[in-house]
Structures are given as C-alpha cells and as structure tokens.
Protein backbone atom coordinates (compact mmCIF):
# COMPACT_ATOMS: atom_id res chain seq x y z
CA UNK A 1 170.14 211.46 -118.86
CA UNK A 2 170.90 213.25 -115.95
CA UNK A 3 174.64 211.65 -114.40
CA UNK A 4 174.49 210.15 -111.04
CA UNK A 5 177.28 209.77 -108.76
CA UNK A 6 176.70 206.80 -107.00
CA UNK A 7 179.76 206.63 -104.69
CA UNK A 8 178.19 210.32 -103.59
CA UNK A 9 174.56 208.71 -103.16
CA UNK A 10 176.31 205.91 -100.78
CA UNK A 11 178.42 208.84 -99.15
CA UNK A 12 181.74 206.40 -100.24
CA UNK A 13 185.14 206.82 -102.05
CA UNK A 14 185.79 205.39 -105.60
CA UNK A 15 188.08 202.19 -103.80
CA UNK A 16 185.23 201.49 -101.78
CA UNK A 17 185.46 197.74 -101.09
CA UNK A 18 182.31 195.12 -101.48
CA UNK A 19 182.13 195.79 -97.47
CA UNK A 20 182.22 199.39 -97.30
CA UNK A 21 179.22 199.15 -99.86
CA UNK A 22 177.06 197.47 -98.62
CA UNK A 23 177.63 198.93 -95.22
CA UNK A 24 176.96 202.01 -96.40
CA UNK A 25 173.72 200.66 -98.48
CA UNK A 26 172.14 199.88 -95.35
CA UNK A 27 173.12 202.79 -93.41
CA UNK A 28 171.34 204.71 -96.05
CA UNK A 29 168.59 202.96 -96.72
CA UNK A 30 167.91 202.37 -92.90
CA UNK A 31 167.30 206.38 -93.18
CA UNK A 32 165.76 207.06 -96.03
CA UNK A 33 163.31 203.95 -96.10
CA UNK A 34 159.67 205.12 -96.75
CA UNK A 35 158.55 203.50 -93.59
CA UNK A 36 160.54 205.81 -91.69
CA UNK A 37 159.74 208.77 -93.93
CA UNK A 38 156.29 208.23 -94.58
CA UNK A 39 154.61 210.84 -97.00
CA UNK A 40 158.07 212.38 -97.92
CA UNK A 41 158.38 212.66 -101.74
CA UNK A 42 161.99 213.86 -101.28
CA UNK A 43 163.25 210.70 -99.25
CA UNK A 44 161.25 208.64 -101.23
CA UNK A 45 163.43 209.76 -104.04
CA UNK A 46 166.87 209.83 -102.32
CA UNK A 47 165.74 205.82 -101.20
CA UNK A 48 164.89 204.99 -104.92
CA UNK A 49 168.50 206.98 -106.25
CA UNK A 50 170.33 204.80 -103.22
CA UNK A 51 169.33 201.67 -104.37
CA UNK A 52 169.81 202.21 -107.62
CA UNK A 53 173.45 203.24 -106.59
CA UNK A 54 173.54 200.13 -105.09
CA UNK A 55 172.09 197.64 -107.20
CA UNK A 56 175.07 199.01 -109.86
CA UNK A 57 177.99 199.52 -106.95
CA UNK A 58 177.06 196.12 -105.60
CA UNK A 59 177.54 193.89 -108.69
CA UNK A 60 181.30 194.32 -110.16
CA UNK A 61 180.38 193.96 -113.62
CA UNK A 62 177.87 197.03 -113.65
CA UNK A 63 180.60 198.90 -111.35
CA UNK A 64 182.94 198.08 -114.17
CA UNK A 65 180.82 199.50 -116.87
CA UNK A 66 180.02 202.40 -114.83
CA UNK A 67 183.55 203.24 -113.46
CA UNK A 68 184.51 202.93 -117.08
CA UNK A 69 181.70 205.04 -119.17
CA UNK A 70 179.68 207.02 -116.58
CA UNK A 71 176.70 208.15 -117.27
CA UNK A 72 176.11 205.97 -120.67
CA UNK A 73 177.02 202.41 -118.56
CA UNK A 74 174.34 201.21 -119.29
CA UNK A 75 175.00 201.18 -123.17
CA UNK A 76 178.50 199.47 -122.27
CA UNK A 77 177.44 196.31 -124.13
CA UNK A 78 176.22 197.59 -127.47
CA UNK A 79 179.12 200.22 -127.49
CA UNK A 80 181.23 197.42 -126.92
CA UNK A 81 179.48 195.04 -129.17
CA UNK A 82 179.85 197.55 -131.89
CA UNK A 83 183.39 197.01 -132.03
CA UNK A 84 185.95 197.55 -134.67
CA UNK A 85 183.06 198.39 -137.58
CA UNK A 86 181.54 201.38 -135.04
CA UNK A 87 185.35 202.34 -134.44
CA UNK A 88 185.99 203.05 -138.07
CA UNK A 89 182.65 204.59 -138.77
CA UNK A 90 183.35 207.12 -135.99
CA UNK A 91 187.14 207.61 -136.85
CA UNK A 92 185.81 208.26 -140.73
CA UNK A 93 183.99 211.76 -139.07
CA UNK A 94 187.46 213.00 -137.99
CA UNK A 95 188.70 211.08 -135.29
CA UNK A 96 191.71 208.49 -136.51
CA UNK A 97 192.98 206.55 -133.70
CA UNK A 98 190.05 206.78 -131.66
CA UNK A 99 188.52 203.63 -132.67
CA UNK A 100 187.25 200.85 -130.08
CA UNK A 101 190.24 198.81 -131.04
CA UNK A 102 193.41 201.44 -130.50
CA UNK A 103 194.18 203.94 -128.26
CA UNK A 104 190.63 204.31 -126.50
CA UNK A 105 188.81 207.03 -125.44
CA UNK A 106 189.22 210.13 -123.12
CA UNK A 107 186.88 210.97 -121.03
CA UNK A 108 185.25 213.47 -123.56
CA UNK A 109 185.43 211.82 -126.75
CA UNK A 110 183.17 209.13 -124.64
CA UNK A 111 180.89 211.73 -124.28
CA UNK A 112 180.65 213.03 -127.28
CA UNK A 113 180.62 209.49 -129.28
CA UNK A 114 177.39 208.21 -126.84
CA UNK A 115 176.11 211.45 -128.46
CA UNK A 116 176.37 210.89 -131.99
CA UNK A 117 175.78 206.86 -131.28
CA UNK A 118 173.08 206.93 -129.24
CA UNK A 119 171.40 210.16 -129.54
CA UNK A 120 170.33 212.91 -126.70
CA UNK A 121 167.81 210.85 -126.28
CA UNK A 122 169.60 207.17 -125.08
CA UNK A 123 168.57 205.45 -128.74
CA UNK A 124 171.22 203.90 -130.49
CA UNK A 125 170.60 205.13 -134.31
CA UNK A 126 170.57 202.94 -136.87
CA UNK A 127 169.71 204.20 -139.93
CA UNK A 128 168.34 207.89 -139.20
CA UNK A 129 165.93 205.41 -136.28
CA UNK A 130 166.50 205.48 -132.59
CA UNK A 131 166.67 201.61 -131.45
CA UNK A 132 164.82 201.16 -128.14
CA UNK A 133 166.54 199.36 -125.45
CA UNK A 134 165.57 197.03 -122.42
CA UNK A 135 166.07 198.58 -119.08
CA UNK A 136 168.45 197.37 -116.17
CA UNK A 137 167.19 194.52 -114.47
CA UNK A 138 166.65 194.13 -110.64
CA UNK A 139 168.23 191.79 -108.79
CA UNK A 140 166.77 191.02 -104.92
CA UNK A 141 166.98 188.52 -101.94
CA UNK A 142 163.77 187.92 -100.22
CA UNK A 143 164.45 185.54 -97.13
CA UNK A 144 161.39 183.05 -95.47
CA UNK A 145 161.39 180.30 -92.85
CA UNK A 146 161.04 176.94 -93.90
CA UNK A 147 157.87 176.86 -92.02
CA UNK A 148 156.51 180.19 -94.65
CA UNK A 149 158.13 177.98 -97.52
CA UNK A 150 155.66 175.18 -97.09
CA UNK A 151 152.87 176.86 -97.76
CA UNK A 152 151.24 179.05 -100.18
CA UNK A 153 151.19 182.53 -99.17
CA UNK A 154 151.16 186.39 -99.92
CA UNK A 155 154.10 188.82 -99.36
CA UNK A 156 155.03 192.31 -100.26
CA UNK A 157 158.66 193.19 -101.54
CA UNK A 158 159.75 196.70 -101.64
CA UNK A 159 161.64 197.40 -104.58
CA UNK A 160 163.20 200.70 -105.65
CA UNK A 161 160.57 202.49 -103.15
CA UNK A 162 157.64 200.45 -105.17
CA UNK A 163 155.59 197.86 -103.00
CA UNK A 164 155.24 194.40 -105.15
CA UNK A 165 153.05 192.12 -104.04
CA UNK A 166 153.69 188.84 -104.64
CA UNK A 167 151.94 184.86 -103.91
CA UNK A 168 155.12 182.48 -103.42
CA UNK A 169 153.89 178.78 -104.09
CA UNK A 170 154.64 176.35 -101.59
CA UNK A 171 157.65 174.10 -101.86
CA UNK A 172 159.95 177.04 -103.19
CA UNK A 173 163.68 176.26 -102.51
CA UNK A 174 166.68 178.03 -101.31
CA UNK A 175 168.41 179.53 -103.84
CA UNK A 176 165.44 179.39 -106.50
CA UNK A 177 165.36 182.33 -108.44
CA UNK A 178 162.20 183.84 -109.90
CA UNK A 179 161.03 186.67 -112.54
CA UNK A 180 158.62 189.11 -112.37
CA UNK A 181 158.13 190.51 -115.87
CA UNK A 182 158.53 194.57 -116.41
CA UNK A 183 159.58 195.20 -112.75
CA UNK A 184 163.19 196.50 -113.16
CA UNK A 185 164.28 199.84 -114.38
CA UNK A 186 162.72 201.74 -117.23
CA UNK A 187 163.41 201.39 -120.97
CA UNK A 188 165.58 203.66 -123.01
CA UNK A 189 164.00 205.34 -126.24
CA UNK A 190 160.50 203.35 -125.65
CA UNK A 191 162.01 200.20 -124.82
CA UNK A 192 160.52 197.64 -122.76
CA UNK A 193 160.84 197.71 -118.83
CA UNK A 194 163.58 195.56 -117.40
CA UNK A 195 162.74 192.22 -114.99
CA UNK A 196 163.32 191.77 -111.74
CA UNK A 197 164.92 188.62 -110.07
CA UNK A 198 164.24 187.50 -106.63
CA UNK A 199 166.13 185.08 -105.15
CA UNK A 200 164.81 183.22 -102.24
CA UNK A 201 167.16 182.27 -98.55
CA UNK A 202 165.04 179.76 -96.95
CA UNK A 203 165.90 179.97 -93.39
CA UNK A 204 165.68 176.61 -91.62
CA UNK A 205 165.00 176.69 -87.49
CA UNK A 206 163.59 172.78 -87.35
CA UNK A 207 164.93 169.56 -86.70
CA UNK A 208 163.84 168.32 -90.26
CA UNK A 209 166.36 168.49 -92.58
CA UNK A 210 165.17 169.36 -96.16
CA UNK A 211 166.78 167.82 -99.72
CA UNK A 212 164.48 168.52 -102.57
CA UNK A 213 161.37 167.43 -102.03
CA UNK A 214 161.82 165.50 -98.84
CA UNK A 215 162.72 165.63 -95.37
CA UNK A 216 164.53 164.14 -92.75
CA UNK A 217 164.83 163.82 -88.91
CA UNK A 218 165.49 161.13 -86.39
CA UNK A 219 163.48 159.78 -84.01
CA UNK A 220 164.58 158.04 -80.76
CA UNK A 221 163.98 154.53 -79.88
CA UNK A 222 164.02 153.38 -76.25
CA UNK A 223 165.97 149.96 -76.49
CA UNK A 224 163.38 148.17 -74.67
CA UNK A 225 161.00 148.91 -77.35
CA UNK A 226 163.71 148.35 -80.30
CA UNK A 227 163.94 144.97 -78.78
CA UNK A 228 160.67 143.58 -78.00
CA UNK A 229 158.65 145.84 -80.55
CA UNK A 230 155.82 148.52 -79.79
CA UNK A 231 154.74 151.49 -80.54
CA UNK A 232 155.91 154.96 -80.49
CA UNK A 233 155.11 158.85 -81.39
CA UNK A 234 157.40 160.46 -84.17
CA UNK A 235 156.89 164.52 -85.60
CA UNK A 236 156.00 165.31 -88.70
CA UNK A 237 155.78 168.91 -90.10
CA UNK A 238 152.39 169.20 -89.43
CA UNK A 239 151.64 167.10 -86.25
CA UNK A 240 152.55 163.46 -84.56
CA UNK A 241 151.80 160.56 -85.97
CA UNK A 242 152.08 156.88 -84.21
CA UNK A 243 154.64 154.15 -85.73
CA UNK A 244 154.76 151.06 -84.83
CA UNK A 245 158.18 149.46 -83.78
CA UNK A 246 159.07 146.10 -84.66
CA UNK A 247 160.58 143.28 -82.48
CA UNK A 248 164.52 143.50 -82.55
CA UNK A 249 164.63 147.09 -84.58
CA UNK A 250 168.70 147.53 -85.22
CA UNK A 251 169.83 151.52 -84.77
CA UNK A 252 169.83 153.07 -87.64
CA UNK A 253 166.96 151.58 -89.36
CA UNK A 254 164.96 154.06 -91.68
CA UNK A 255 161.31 154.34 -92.22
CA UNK A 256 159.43 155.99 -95.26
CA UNK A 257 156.55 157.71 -94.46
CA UNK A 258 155.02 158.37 -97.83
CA UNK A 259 153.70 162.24 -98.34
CA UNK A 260 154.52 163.70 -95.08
CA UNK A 261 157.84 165.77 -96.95
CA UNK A 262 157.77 169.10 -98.29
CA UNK A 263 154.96 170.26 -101.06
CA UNK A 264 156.32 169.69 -104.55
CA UNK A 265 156.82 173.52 -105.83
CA UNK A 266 153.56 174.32 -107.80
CA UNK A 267 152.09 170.77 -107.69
CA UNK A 268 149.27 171.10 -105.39
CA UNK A 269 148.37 168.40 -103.34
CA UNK A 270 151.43 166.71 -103.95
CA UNK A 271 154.42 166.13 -101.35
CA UNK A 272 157.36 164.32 -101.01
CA UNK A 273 158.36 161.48 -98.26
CA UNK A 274 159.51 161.88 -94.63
CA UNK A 275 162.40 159.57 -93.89
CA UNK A 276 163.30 158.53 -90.34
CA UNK A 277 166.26 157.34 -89.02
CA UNK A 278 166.12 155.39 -85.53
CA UNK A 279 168.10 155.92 -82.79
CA UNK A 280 168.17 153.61 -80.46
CA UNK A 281 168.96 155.08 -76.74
CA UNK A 282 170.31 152.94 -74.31
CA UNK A 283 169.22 153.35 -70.63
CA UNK A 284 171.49 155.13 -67.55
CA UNK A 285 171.56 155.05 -63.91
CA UNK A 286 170.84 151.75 -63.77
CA UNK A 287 169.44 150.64 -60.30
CA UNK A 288 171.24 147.12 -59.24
CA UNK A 289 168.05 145.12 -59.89
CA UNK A 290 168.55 145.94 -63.27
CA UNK A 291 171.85 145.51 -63.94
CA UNK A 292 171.52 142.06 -62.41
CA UNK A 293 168.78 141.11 -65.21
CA UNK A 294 171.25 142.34 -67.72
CA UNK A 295 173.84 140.52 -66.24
CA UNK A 296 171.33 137.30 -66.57
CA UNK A 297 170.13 137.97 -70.24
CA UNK A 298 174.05 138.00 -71.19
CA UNK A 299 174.83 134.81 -69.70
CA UNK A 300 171.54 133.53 -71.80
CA UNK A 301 173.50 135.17 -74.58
C-alpha cells in the first residue's frame, strides 16, 4: 500500500494540535468538495485522500498508531496483539532483541517485519494463508432540527466523496449513533468492508424542551382565568389545542396531554406526552378602578 502523508494532505506540521486539524480539514475540504469541483476526477480524489487524513489525524488513537507505524497503522492492533510469541518468532530469523517486548523497532525493521508478517499484499500469514482483515471504520456527525427529527424523512450524507442516502426514522435522539453496514474503508486481503457510524446533533430552535420521549413548555395563565376558571389556547408541536382552566389553578400546576410528545424512535404511530407547566401572570398598569377592587377583595380576604 501506497504511504500517505496525512499531515502533507492537511498542509500541517507533525505537532499539529486538535485545532489546527480540524481547521485545516475544513479549509481543505471547503476546496476540494465535489460540489465545488463538479466532474473533476482529480479533486474528487484529493477530497476522498483529505478525509481520510482526517478521519485518522482527528481521532488520537488512530494518530497514535499512525505516528507510530506509518503506513501499516492500520495493522497496529494485531501487530500489537501478537505480542511476545510474534517477537520471538521474528527474533528466531536473525533479529535478537528486536522482539515486541525489548528494545523496539527502528523505523526499518518496522518495515521490513509488516513485510514478512503481513505480506506485500496487507494479509497477515498464518500458516503459508493470508488472513483477510476488516477495513477502517467511518465515523460522521450528521446534524437536524428538532423539527426534521420528528418526522420520518430522506437525507443524503457525503462520505469519503460517496453520496449515501439514507431514511432517518422519526424520534431519533441527540447523540444516537447508528450503523450502516459495509460503508467504511475497504478490506485488506479480501476482507470485509468496514462500517460507518453516524452520529446525530439534534439542533433544538423551539420553546419545547425535549427528554426522551416527551416534551415540555409552559404556558401562561392570565390570573383572572387561574382564579375563576376558563378556557385557554396552549401549542403543541403540531398546532393549538384548547385547555380548559379550572377555578383557583395555583402557578405551577402541570397538565399531561397524552400523545402530543415526540414520536417514539421506530414505533410508528406512537408518541410520548406533552407536559405543561402554568404560569400564572399577574396584571400591570393597573388603572385606579382596579386597584380599588383589589383593595376590596383583600379586605374580604
């Protein structure tokens, strides 16, 4: 496999800090997105080769792996996992002290172990056979308003200069992850395609607050109708509904209004509750009429 200098893909320095990365990332991408290069096979390659530079620079265990063994990062784990049994094998072809447990490797002898371990190829040989291995998975943040998160709908997520299209089921929460099988990088030696992950940032711009399932708001309550009772028009998601007020409400008081929360993630038709929270508002700029008949109910007080 072909080595890839990621810090030179991002057009950054080896100390690069989580900042400078992803500042650079999106300086990048910004010009090499397909969008902007439409029909250009060679930015469409430099896009897919900056993201992958990215998705590895971005997360400090891969940057780890791939500060530490280069081109063959990817085979970090089963090098490591190998461990004191590979070590020996390798140091019995020649090379005391060069086991995973002593001394380590130069930068050579990494190069030339991945060779014999793994092959030309990328398989990891065991027993005269090349093993096949899983490629990299994809990890991605797709953000939505609250208002796309109630209801089922279609988007398209560009990954790696590939357009995914994807049907997000109402209800989905911030922070839920997902998986879409196979959509990651490919397989070494025949192996299986890795998975991408999308993560979802539900953006909320409403005056419902959302916990699970339901939501929240409050509604104001003049205090002439919290004290002799009435009526009264309260949002929901989807509309106004009419409440009725009883006689000597207290602030504070909560009503349930059963399935008028958020859709239950893939449960159609159901929904959680909408709970309200009255607030009773008190009147101002009282004309002297009225502060008389105040003055009158408190003495009948």
């Amino acid at each position: 496999m072909a080595f890839i200098d990621y810090y030179s893909v991002l057009g950054i320095d080896k100390n690069a800090s989580e900042a400078d990365i992803k500042k650079a990332y999106r300086k990048q991408a910004r010009k090499y997105h397909p969008d902007v290069n439409p029909d250009d096979k060679e930015a469409e390659h430099k896009f897919k080769e900056i993201n992958e530079a990215n998705e590895v620079l971005s997360d400090p265990e891969k940057r780890k792996k791939y500060d530490k063994y280069g081109k063959d990062w990817k085979h970090a784990d089963q090098f490591e996992q190998a461990g004191g049994g590979a070590g020996r094998q390798y140091q019995n072809q020649g090379n005391p002290g060069a086991g995973f447990g002593g001394g380590g490797f130069g930068g050579a002898d990494y190069s030339d172990f991945f060779e014999s371990m793994f092959g030309g190829g990328g398989g990891f040989r065991q027993g005269g056979r090349s093993a096949k291995f899983k490629g990299q998975d994809f990890n991605a943040k797709l953000e939505l308003s609250i208002q796309d998160a109630y209801k089922t709908h279609k988007q398209v997520l560009t990954v790696n200069g590939e357009n995914i299209r994807l049907t997000i089921a109402a209800g989905i929460e911030d922070g839920q992850t997902i998986k879409i099988k196979g959509k990651g990088a490919p397989g070494s030696n025949g192996g299986p395609n890795g998975d991408l992950y999308i993560t979802f940032v539900i953006k909320n711009n409403t005056k419902f607050m959302r916990e699970g399932d339901n939501l929240y708001s409050t509604v104001e309550v003049d205090l002439y109708t919290a004290i002799l009772g009435g009526s009264l028009l309260a949002d929901t998601f989807e509309g106004k509904v009419k409440l009725k007020v009883a006689p000597e409400t207290q602030n504070g008081t909560k009503v349930r209004l059963k399935g008028k929360g958020f859709p239950v993630y893939k449960k159609e038709g159901e929904f959680g509750d909408l709970i309200l929270t009255y607030s009773i508002k008190n009147p101002t700029n009282l004309k002297d009429e009225e502060k008389k008949l105040f003055e009158e109910l408190q003495k009948l007080r």
